[in-house]
PDB file of N, CA and C in Angstrom:
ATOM      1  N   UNK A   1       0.831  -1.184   0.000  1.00  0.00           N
ATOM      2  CA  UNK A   1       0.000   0.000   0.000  1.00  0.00           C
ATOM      3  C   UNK A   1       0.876   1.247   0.000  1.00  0.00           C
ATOM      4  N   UNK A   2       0.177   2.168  -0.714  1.00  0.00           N
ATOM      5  CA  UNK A   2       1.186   3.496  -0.800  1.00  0.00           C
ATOM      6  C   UNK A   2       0.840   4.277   0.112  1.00  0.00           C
ATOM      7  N   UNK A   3       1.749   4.541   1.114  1.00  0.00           N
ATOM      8  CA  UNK A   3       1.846   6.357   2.213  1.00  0.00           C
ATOM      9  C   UNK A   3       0.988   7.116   1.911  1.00  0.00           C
ATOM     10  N   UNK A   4       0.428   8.072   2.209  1.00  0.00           N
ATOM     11  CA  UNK A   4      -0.483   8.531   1.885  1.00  0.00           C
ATOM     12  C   UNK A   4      -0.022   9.755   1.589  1.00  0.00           C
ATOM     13  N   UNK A   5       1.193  10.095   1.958  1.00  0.00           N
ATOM     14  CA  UNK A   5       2.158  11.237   1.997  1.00  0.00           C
ATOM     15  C   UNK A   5       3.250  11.032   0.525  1.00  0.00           C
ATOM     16  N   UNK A   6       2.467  10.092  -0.130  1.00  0.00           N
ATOM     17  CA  UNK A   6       3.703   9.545  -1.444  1.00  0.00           C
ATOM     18  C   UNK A   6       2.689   9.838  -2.213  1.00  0.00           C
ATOM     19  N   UNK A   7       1.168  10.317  -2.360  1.00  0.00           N
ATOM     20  CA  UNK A   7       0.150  11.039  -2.960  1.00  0.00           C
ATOM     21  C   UNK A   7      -0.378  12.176  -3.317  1.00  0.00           C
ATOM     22  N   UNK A   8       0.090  12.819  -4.376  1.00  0.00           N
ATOM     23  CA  UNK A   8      -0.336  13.739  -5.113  1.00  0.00           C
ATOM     24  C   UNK A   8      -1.342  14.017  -5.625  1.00  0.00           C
ATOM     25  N   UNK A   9      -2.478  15.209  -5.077  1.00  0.00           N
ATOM     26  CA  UNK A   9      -3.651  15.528  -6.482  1.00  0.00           C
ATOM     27  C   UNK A   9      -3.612  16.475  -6.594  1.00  0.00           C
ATOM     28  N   UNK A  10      -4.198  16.663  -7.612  1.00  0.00           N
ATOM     29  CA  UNK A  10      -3.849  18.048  -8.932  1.00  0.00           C
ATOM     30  C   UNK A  10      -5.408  18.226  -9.757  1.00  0.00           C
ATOM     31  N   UNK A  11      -5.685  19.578  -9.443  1.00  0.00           N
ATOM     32  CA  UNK A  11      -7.388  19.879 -10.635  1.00  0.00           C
ATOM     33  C   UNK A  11      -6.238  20.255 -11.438  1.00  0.00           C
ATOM     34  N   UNK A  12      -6.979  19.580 -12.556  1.00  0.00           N
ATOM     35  CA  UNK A  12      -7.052  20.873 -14.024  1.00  0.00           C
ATOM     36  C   UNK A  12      -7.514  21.758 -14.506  1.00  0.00           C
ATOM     37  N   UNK A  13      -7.057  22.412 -14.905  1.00  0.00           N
ATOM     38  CA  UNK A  13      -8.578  23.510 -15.519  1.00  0.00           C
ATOM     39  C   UNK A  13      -9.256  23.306 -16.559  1.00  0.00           C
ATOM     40  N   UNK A  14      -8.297  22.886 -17.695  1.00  0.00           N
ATOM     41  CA  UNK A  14      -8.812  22.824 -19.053  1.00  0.00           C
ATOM     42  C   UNK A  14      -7.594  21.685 -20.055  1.00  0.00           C
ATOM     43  N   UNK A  15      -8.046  21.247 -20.775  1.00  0.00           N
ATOM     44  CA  UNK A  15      -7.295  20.377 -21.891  1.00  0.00           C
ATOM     45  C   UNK A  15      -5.766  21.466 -21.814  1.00  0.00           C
ATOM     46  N   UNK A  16      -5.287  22.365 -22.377  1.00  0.00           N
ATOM     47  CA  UNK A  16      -4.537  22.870 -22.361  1.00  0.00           C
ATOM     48  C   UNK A  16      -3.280  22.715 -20.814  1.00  0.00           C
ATOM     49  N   UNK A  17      -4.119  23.044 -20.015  1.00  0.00           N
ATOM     50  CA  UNK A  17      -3.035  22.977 -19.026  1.00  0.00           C
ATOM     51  C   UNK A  17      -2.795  21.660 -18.336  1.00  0.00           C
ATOM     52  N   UNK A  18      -4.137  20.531 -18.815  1.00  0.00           N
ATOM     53  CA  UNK A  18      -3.550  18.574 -18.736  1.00  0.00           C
ATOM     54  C   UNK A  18      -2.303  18.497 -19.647  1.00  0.00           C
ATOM     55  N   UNK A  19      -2.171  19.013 -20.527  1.00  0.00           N
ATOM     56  CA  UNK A  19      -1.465  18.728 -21.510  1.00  0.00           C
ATOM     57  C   UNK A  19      -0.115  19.351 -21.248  1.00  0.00           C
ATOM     58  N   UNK A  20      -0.018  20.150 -20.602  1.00  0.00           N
ATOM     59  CA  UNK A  20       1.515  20.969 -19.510  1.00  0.00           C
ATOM     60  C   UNK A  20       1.593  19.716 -18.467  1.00  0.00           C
ATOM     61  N   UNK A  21       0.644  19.312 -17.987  1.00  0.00           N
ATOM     62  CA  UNK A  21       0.844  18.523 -17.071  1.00  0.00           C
ATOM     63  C   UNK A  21       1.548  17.389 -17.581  1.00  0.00           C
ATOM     64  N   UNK A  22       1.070  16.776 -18.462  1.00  0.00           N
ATOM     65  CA  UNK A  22       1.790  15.295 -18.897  1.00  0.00           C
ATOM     66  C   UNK A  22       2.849  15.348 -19.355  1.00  0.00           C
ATOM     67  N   UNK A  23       3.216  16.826 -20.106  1.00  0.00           N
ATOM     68  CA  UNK A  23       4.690  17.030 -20.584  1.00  0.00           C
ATOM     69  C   UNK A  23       5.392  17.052 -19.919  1.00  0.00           C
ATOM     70  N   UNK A  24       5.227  17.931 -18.495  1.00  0.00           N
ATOM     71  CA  UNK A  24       6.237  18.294 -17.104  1.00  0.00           C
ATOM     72  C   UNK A  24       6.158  16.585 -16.779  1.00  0.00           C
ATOM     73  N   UNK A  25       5.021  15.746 -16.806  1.00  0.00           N
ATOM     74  CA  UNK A  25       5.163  14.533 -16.076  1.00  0.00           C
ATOM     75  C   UNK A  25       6.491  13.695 -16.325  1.00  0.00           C
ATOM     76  N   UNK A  26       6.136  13.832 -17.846  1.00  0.00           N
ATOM     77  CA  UNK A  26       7.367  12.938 -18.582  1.00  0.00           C
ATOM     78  C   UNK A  26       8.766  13.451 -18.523  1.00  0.00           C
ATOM     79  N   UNK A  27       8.717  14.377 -18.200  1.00  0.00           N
ATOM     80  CA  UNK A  27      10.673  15.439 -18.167  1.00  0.00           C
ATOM     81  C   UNK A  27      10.530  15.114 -17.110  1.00  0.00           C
ATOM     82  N   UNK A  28       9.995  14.968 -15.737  1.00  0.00           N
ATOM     83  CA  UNK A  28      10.271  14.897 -14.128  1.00  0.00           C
ATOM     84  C   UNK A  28      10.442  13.561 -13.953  1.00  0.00           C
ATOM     85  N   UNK A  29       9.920  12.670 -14.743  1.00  0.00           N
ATOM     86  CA  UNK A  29      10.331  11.223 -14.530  1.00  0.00           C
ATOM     87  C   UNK A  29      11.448  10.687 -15.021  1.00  0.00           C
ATOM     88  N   UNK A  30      11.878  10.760 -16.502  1.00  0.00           N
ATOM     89  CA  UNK A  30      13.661  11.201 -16.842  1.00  0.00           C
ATOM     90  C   UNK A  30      14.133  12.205 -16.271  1.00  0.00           C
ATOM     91  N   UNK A  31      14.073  12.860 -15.365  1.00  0.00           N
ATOM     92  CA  UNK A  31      14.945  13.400 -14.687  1.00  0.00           C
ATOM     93  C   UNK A  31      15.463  13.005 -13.124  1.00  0.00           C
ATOM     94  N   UNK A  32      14.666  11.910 -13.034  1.00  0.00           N
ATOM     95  CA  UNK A  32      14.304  11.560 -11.734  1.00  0.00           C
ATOM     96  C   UNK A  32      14.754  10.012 -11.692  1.00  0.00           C
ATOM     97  N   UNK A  33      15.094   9.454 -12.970  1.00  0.00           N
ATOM     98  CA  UNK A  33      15.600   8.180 -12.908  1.00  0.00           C
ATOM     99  C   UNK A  33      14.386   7.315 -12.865  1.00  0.00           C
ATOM    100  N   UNK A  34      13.471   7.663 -13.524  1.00  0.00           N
ATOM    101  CA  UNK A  34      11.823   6.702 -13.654  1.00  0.00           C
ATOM    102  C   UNK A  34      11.544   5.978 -12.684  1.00  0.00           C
ATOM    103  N   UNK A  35      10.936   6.903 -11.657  1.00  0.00           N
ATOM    104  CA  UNK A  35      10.449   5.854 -10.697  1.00  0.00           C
ATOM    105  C   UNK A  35       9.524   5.580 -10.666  1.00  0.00           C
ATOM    106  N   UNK A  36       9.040   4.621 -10.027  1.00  0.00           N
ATOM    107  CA  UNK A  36       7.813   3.930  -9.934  1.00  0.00           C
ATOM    108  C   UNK A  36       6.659   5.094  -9.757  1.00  0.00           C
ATOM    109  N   UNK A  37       5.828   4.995 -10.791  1.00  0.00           N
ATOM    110  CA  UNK A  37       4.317   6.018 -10.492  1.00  0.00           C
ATOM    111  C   UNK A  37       2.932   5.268 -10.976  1.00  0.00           C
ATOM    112  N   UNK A  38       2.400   5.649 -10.282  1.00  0.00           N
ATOM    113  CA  UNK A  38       0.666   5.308 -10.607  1.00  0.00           C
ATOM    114  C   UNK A  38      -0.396   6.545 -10.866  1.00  0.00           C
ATOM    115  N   UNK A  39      -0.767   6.738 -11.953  1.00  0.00           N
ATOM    116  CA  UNK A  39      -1.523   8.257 -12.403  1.00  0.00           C
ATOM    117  C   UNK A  39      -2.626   7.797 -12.904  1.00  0.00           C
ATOM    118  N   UNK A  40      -3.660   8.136 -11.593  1.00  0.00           N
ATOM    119  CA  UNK A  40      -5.365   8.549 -11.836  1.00  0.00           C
ATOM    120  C   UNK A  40      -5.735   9.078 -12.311  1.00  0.00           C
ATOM    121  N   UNK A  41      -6.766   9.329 -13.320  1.00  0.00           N
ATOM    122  CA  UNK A  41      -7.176  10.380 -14.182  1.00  0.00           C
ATOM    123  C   UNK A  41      -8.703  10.265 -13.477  1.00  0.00           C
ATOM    124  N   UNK A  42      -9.526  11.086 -13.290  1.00  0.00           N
ATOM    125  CA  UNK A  42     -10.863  11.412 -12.503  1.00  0.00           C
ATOM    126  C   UNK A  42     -11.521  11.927 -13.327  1.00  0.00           C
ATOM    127  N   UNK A  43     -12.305  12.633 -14.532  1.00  0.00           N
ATOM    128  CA  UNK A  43     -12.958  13.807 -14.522  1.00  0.00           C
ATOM    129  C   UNK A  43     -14.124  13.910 -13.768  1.00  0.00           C
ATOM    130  N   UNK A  44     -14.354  15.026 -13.664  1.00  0.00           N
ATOM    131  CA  UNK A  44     -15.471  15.712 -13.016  1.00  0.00           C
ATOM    132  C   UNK A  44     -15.889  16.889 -13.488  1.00  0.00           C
ATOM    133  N   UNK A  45     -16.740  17.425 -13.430  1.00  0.00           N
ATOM    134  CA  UNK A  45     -17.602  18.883 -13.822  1.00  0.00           C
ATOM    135  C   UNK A  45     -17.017  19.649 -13.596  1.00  0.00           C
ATOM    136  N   UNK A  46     -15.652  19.737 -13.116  1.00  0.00           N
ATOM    137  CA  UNK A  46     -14.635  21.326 -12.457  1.00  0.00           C
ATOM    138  C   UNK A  46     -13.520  20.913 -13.418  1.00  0.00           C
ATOM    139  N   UNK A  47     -13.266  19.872 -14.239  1.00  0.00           N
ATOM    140  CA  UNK A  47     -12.207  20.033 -14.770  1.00  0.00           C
ATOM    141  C   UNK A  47     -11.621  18.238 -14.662  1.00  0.00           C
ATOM    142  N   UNK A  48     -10.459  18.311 -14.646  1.00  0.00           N
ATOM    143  CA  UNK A  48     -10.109  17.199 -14.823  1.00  0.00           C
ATOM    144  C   UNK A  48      -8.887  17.294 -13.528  1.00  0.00           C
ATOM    145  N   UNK A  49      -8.697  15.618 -12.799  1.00  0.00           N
ATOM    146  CA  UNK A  49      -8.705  15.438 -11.925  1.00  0.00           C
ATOM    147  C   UNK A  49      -7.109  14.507 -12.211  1.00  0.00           C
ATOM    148  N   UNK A  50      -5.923  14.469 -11.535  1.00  0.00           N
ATOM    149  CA  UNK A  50      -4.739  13.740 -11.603  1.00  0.00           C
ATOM    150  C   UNK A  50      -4.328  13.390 -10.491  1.00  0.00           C
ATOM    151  N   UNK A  51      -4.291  12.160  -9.945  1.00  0.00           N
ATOM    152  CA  UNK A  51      -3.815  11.228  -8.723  1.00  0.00           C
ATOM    153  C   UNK A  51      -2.676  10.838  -8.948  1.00  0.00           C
ATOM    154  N   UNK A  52      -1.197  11.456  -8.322  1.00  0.00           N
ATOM    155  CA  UNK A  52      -0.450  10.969  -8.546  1.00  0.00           C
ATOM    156  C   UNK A  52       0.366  10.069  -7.094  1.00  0.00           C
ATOM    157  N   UNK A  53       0.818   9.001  -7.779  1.00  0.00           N
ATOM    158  CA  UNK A  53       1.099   7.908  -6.434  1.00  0.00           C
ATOM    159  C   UNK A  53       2.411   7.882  -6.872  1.00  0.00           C
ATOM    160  N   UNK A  54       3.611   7.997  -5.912  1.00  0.00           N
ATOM    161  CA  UNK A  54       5.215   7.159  -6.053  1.00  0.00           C
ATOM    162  C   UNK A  54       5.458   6.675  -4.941  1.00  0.00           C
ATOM    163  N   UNK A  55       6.546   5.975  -5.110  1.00  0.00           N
ATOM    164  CA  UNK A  55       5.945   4.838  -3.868  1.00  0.00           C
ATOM    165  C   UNK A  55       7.340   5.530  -2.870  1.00  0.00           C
ATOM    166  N   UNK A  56       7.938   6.496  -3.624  1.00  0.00           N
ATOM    167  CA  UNK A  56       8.747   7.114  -2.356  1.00  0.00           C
ATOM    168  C   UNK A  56       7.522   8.627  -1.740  1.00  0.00           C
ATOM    169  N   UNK A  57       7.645   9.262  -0.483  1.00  0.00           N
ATOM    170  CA  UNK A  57       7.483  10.098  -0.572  1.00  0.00           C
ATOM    171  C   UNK A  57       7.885  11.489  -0.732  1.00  0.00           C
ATOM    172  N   UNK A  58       9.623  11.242  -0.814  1.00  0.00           N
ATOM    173  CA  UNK A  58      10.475  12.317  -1.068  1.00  0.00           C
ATOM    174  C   UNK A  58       9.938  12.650  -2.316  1.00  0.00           C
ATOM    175  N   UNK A  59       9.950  11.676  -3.162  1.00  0.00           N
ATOM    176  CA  UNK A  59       9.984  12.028  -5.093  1.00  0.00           C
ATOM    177  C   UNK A  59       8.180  12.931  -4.639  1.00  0.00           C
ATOM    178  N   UNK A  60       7.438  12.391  -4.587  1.00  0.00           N
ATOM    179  CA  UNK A  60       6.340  13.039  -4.512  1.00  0.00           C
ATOM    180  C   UNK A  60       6.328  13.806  -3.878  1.00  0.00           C
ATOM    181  N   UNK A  61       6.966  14.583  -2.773  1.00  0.00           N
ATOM    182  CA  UNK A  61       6.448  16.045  -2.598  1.00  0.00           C
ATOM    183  C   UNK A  61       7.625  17.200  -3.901  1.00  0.00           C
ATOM    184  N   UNK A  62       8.653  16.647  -3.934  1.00  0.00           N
ATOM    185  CA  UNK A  62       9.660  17.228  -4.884  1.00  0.00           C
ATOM    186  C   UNK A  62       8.652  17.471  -6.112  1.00  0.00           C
ATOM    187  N   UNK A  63       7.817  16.460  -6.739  1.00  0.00           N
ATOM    188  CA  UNK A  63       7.048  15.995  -8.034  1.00  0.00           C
ATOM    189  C   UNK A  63       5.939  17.552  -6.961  1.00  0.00           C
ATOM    190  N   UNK A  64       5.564  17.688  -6.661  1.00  0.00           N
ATOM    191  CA  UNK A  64       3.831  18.326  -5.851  1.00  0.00           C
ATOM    192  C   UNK A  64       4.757  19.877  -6.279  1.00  0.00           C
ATOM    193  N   UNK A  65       5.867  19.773  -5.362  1.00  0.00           N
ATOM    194  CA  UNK A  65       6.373  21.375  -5.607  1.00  0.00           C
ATOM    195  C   UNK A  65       6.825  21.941  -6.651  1.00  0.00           C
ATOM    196  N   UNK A  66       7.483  21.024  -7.771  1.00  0.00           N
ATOM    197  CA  UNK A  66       7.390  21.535  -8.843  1.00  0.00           C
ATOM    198  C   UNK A  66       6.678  22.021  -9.589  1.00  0.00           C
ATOM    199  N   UNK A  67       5.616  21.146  -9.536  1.00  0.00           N
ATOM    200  CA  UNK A  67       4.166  21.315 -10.606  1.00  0.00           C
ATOM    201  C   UNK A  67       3.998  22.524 -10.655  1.00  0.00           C
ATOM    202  N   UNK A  68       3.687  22.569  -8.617  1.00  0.00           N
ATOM    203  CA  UNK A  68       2.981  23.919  -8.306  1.00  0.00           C
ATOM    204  C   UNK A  68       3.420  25.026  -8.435  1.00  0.00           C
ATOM    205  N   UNK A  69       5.106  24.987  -8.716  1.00  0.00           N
ATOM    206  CA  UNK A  69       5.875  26.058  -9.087  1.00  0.00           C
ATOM    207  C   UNK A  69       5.242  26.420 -10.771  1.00  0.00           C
ATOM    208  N   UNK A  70       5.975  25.726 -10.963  1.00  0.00           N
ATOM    209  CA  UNK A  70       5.390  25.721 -13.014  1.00  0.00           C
ATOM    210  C   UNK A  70       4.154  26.110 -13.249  1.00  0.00           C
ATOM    211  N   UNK A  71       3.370  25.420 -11.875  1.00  0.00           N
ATOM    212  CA  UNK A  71       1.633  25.933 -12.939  1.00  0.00           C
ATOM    213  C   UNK A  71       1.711  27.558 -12.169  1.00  0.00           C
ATOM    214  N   UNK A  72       1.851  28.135 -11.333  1.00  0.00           N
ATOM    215  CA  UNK A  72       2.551  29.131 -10.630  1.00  0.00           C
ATOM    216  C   UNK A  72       2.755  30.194 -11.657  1.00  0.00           C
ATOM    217  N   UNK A  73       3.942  29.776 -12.389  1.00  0.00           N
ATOM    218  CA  UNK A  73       4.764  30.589 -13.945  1.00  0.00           C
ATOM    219  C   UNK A  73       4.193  30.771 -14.833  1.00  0.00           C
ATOM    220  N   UNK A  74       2.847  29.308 -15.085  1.00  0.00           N
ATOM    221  CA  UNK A  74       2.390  29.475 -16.446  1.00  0.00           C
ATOM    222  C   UNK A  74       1.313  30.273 -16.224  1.00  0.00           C
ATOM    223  N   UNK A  75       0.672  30.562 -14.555  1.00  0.00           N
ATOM    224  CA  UNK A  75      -0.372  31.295 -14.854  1.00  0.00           C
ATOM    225  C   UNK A  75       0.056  32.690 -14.972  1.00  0.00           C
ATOM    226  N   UNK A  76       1.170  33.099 -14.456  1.00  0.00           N
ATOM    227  CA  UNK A  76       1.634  34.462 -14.340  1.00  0.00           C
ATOM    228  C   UNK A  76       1.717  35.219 -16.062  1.00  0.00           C
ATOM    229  N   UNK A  77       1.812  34.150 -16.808  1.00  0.00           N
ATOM    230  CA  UNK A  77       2.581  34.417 -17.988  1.00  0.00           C
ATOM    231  C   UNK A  77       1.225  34.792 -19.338  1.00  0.00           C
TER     232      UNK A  77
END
């Protein structure tokens, strides 16, 4: 069973910024030496929904603060 602290979720807003998401996903996982992940996809009426599981919890809060940095930049921009 995975930590619960090795669990990431993430709204989306729109197709556009899922699609930042899966790109950052794939550069953070080669960069990271591919570790083990499990990615939920949810939708719902607010958008679209991403569960992310690694079975460390270091990589996943590192993986949480990045995002949130980046989506951070992209909204500024």
């Amino acid at each position: 069973m995975v930590p619960s602290d090795a669990i990431a979720e993430f709204r989306l807003a729109d197709t556009a910024e899922a699609a930042s998401f899966s790109t950052f996903l794939q550069g953070f996982l080669s960069a990271n030496g591919y570790p083990f992940v499990i990615i939920h996809n949810a939708p719902d009426l607010t958008g679209e929904r991403r569960r992310v599981e690694f079975e460390d919890a270091r990589v996943s809060r590192k993986f949480a603060q990045e995002w949130l940095r980046l989506r951070g930049t992209l909204g500024q921009a």
